[in-house]
PDB file of N, CA and C in Angstrom:
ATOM      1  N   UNK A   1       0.817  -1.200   0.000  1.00  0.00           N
ATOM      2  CA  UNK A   1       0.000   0.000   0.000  1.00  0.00           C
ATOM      3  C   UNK A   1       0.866   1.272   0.000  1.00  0.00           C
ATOM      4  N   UNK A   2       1.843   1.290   0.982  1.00  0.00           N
ATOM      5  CA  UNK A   2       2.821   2.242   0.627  1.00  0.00           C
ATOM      6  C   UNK A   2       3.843   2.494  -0.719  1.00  0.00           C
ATOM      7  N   UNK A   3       3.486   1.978  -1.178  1.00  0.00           N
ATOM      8  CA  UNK A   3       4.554   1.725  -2.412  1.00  0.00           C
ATOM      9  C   UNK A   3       3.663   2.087  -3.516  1.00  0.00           C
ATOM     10  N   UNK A   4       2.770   2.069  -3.475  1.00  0.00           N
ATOM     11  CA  UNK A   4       1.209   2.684  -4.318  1.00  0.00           C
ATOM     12  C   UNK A   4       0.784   4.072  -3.892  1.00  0.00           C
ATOM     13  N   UNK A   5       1.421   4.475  -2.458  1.00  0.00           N
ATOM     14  CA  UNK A   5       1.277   6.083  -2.459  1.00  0.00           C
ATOM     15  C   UNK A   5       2.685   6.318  -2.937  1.00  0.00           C
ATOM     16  N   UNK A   6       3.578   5.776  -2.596  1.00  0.00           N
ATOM     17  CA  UNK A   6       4.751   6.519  -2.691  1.00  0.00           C
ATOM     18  C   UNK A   6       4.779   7.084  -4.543  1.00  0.00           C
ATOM     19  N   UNK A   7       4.353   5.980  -5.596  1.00  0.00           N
ATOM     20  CA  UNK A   7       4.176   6.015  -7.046  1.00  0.00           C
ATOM     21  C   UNK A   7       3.309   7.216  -6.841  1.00  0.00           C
ATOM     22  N   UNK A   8       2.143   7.225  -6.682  1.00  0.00           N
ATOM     23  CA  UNK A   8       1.088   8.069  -7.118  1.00  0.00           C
ATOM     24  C   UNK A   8       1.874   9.515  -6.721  1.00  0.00           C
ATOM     25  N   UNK A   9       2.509   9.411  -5.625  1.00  0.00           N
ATOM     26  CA  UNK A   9       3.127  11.188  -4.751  1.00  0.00           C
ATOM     27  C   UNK A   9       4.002  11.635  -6.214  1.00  0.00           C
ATOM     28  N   UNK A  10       4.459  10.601  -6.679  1.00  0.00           N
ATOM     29  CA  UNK A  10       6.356  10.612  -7.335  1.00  0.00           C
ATOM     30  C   UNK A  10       5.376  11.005  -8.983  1.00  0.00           C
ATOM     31  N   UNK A  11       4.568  10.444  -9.490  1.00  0.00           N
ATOM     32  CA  UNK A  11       3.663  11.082 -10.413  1.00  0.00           C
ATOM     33  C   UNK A  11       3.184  12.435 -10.554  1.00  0.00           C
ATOM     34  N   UNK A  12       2.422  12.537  -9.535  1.00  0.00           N
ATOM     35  CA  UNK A  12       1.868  13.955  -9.014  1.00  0.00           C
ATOM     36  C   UNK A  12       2.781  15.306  -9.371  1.00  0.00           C
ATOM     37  N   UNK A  13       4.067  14.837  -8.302  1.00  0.00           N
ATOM     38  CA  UNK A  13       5.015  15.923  -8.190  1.00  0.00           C
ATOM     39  C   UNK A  13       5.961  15.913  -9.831  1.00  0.00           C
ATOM     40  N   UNK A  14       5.706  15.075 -10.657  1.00  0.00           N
ATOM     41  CA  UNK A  14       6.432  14.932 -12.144  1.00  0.00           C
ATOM     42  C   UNK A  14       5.600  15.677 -13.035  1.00  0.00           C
ATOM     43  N   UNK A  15       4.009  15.534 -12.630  1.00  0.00           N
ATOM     44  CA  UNK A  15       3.694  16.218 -13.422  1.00  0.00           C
ATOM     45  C   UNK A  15       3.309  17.439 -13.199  1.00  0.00           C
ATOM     46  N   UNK A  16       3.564  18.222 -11.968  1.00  0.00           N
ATOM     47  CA  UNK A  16       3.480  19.660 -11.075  1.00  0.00           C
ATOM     48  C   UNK A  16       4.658  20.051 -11.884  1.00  0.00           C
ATOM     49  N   UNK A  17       6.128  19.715 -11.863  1.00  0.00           N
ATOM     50  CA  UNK A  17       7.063  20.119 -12.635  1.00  0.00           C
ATOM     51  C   UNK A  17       7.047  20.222 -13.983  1.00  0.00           C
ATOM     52  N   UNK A  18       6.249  19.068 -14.264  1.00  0.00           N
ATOM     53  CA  UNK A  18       6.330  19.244 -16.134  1.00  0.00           C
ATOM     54  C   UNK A  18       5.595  20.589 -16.144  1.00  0.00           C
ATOM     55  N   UNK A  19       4.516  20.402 -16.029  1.00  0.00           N
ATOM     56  CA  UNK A  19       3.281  21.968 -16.021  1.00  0.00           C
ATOM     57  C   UNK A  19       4.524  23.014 -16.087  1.00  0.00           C
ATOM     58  N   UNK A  20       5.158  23.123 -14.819  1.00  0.00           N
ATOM     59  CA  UNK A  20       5.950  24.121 -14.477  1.00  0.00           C
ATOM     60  C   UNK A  20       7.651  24.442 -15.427  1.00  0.00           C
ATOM     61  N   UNK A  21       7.547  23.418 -15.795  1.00  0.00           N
ATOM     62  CA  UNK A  21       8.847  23.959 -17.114  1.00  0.00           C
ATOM     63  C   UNK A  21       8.103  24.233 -18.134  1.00  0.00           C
ATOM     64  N   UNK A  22       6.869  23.670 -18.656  1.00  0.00           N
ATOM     65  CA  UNK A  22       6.477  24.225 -19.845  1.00  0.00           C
ATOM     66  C   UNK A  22       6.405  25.271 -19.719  1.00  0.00           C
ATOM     67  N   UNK A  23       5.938  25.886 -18.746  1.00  0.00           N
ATOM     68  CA  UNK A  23       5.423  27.878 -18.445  1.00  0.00           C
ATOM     69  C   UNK A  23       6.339  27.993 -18.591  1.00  0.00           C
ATOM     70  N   UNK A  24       7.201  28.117 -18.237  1.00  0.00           N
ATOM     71  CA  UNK A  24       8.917  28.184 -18.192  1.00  0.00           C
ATOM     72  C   UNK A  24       9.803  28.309 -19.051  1.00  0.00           C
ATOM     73  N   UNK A  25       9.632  28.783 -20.393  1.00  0.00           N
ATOM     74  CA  UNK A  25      10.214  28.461 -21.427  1.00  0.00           C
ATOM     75  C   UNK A  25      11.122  29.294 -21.729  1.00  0.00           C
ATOM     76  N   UNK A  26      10.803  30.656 -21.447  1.00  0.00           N
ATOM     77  CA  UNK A  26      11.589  32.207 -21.833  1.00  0.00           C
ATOM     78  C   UNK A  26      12.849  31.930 -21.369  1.00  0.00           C
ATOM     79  N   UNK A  27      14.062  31.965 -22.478  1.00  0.00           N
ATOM     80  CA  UNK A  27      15.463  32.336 -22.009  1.00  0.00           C
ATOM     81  C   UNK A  27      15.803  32.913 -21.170  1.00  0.00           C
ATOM     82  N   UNK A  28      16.935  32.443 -20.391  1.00  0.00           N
ATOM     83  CA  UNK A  28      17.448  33.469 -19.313  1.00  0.00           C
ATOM     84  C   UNK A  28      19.190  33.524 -19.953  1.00  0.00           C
ATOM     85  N   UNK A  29      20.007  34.331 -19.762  1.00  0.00           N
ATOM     86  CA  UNK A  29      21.142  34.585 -19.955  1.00  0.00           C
ATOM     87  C   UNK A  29      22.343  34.242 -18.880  1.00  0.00           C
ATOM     88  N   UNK A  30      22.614  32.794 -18.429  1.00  0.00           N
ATOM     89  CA  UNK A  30      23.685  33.036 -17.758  1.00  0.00           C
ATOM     90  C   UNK A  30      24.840  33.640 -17.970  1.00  0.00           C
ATOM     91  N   UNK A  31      26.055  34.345 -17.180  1.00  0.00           N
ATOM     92  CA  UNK A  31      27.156  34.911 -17.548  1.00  0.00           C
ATOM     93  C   UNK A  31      27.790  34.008 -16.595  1.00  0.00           C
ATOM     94  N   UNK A  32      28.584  33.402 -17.208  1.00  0.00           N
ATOM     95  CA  UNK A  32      29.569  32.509 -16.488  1.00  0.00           C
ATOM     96  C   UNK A  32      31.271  33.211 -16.089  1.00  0.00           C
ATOM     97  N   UNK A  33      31.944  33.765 -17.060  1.00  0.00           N
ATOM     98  CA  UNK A  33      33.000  34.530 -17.065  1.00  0.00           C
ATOM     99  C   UNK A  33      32.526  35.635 -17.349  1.00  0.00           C
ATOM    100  N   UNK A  34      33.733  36.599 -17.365  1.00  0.00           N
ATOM    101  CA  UNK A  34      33.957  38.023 -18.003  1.00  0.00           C
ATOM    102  C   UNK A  34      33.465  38.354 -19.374  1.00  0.00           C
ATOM    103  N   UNK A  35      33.454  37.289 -20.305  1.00  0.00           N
ATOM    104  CA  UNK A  35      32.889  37.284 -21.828  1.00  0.00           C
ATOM    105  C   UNK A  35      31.829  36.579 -22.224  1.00  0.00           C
ATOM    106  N   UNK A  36      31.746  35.548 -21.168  1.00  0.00           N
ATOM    107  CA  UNK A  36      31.224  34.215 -21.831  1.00  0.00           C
ATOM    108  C   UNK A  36      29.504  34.266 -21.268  1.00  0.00           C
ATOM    109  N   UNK A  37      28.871  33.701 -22.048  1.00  0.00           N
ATOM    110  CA  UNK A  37      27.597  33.210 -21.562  1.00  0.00           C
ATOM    111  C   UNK A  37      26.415  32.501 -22.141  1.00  0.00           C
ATOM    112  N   UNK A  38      25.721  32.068 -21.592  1.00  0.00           N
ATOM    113  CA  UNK A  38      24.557  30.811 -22.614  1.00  0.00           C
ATOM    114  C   UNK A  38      23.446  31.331 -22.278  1.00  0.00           C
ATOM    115  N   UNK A  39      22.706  30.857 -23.018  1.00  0.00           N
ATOM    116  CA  UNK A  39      20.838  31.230 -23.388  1.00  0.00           C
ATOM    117  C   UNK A  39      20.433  29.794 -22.810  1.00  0.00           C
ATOM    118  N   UNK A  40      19.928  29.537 -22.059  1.00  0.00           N
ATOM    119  CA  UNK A  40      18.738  28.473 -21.808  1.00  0.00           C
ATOM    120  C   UNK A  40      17.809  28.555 -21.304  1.00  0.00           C
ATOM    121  N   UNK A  41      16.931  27.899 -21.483  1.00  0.00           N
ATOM    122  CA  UNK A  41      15.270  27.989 -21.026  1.00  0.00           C
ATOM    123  C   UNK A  41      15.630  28.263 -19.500  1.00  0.00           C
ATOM    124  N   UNK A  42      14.507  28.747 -18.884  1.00  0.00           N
ATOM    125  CA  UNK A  42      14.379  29.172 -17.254  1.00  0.00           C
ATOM    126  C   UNK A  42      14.740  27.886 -16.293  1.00  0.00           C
ATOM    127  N   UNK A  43      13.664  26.684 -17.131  1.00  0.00           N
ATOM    128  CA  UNK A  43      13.252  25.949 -16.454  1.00  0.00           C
ATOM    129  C   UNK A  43      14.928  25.098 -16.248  1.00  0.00           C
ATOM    130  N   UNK A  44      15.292  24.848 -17.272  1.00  0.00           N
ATOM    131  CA  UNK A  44      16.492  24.054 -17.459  1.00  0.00           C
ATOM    132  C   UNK A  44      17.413  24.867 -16.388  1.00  0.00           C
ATOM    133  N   UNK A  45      17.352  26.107 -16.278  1.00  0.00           N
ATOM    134  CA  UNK A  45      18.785  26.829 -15.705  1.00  0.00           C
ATOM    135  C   UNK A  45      18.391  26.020 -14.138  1.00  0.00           C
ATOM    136  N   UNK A  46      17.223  26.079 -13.566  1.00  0.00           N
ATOM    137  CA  UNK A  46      16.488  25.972 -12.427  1.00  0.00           C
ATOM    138  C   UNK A  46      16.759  24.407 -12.323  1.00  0.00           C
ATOM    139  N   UNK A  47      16.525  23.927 -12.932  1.00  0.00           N
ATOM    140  CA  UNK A  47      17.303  22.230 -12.931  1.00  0.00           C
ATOM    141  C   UNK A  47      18.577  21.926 -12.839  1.00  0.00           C
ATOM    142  N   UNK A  48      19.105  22.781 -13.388  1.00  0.00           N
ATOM    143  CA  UNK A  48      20.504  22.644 -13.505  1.00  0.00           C
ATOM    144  C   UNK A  48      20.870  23.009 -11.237  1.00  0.00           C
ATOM    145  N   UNK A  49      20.890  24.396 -11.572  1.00  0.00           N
ATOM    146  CA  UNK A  49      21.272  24.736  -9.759  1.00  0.00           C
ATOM    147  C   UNK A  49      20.680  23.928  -9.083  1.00  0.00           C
ATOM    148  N   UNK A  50      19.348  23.362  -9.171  1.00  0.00           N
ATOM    149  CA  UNK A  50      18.612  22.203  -8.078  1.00  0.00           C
ATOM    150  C   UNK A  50      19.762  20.911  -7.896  1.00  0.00           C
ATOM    151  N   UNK A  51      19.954  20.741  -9.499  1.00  0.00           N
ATOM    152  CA  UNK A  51      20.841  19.476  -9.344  1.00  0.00           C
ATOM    153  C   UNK A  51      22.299  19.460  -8.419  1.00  0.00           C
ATOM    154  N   UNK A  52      23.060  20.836  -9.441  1.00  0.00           N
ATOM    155  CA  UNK A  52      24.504  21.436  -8.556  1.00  0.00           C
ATOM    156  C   UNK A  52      23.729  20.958  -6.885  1.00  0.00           C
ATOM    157  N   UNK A  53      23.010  21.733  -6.038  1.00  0.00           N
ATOM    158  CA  UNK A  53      22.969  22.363  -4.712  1.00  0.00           C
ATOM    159  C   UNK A  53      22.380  20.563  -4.307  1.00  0.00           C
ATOM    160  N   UNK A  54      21.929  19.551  -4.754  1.00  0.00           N
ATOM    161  CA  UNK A  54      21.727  18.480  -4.294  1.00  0.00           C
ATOM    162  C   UNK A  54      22.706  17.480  -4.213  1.00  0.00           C
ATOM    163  N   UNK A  55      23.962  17.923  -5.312  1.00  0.00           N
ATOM    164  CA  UNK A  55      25.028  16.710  -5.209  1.00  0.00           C
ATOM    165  C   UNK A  55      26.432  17.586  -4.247  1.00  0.00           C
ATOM    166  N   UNK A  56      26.190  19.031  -4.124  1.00  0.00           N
ATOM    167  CA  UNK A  56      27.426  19.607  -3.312  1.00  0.00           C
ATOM    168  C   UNK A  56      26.763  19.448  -1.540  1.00  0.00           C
ATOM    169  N   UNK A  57      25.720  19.233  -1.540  1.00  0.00           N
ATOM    170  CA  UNK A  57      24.674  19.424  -0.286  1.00  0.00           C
ATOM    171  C   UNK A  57      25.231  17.687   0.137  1.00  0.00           C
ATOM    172  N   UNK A  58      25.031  16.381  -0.656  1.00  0.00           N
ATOM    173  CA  UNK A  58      25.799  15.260  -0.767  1.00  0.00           C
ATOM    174  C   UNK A  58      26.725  14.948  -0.092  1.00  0.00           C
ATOM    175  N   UNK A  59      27.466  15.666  -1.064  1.00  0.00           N
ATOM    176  CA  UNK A  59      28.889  15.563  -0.675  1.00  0.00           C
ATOM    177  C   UNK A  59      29.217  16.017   0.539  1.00  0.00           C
ATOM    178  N   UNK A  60      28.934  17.067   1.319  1.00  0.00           N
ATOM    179  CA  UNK A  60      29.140  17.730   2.613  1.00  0.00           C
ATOM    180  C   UNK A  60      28.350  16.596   3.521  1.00  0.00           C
ATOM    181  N   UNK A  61      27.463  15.951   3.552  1.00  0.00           N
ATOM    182  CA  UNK A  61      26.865  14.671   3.981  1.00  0.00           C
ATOM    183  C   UNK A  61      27.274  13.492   4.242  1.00  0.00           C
ATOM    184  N   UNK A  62      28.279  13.551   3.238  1.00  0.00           N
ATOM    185  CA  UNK A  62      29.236  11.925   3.224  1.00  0.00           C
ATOM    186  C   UNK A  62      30.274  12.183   3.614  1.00  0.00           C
ATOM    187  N   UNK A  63      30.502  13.819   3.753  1.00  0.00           N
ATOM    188  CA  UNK A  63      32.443  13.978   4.152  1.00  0.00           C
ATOM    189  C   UNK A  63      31.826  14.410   5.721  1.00  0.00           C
ATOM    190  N   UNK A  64      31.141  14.783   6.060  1.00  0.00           N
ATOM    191  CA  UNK A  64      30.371  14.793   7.879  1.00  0.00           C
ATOM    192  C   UNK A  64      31.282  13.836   8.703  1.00  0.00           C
ATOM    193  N   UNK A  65      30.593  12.398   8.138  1.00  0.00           N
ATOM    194  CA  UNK A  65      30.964  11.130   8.348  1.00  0.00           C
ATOM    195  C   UNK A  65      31.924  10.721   8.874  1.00  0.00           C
TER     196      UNK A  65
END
């Protein structure tokens, strides 16, 4: 039974995000250096830092230890 909410939660919240990158579409401009910089969708930039801040957040977790 838990394993049938846990699916349905893990659905739910996939498709709260999908909704939410589609709105999401308008370029943003990162500037990475002094010259340099990329165009990507909002949603993607926002995926991207979620991902960075979940595997450096990790790592400080396992080096605790």
């Amino acid at each position: 039974m838990m394993n049938l909410i846990a699916w349905i939660f893990r659905i739910v919240a996939f498709a709260i995000l999908a909704i939410f990158a589609s709105k999401n579409s308008q370029p943003v401009t990162l500037q990475y250096s002094l010259d340099q910089s990329i165009d990507l969708p909002f949603s993607v930039a926002l995926l991207i830092f979620f991902a960075l801040g979940a595997i450096i957040s990790l790592i400080f977790v396992r080096c605790d230890h």
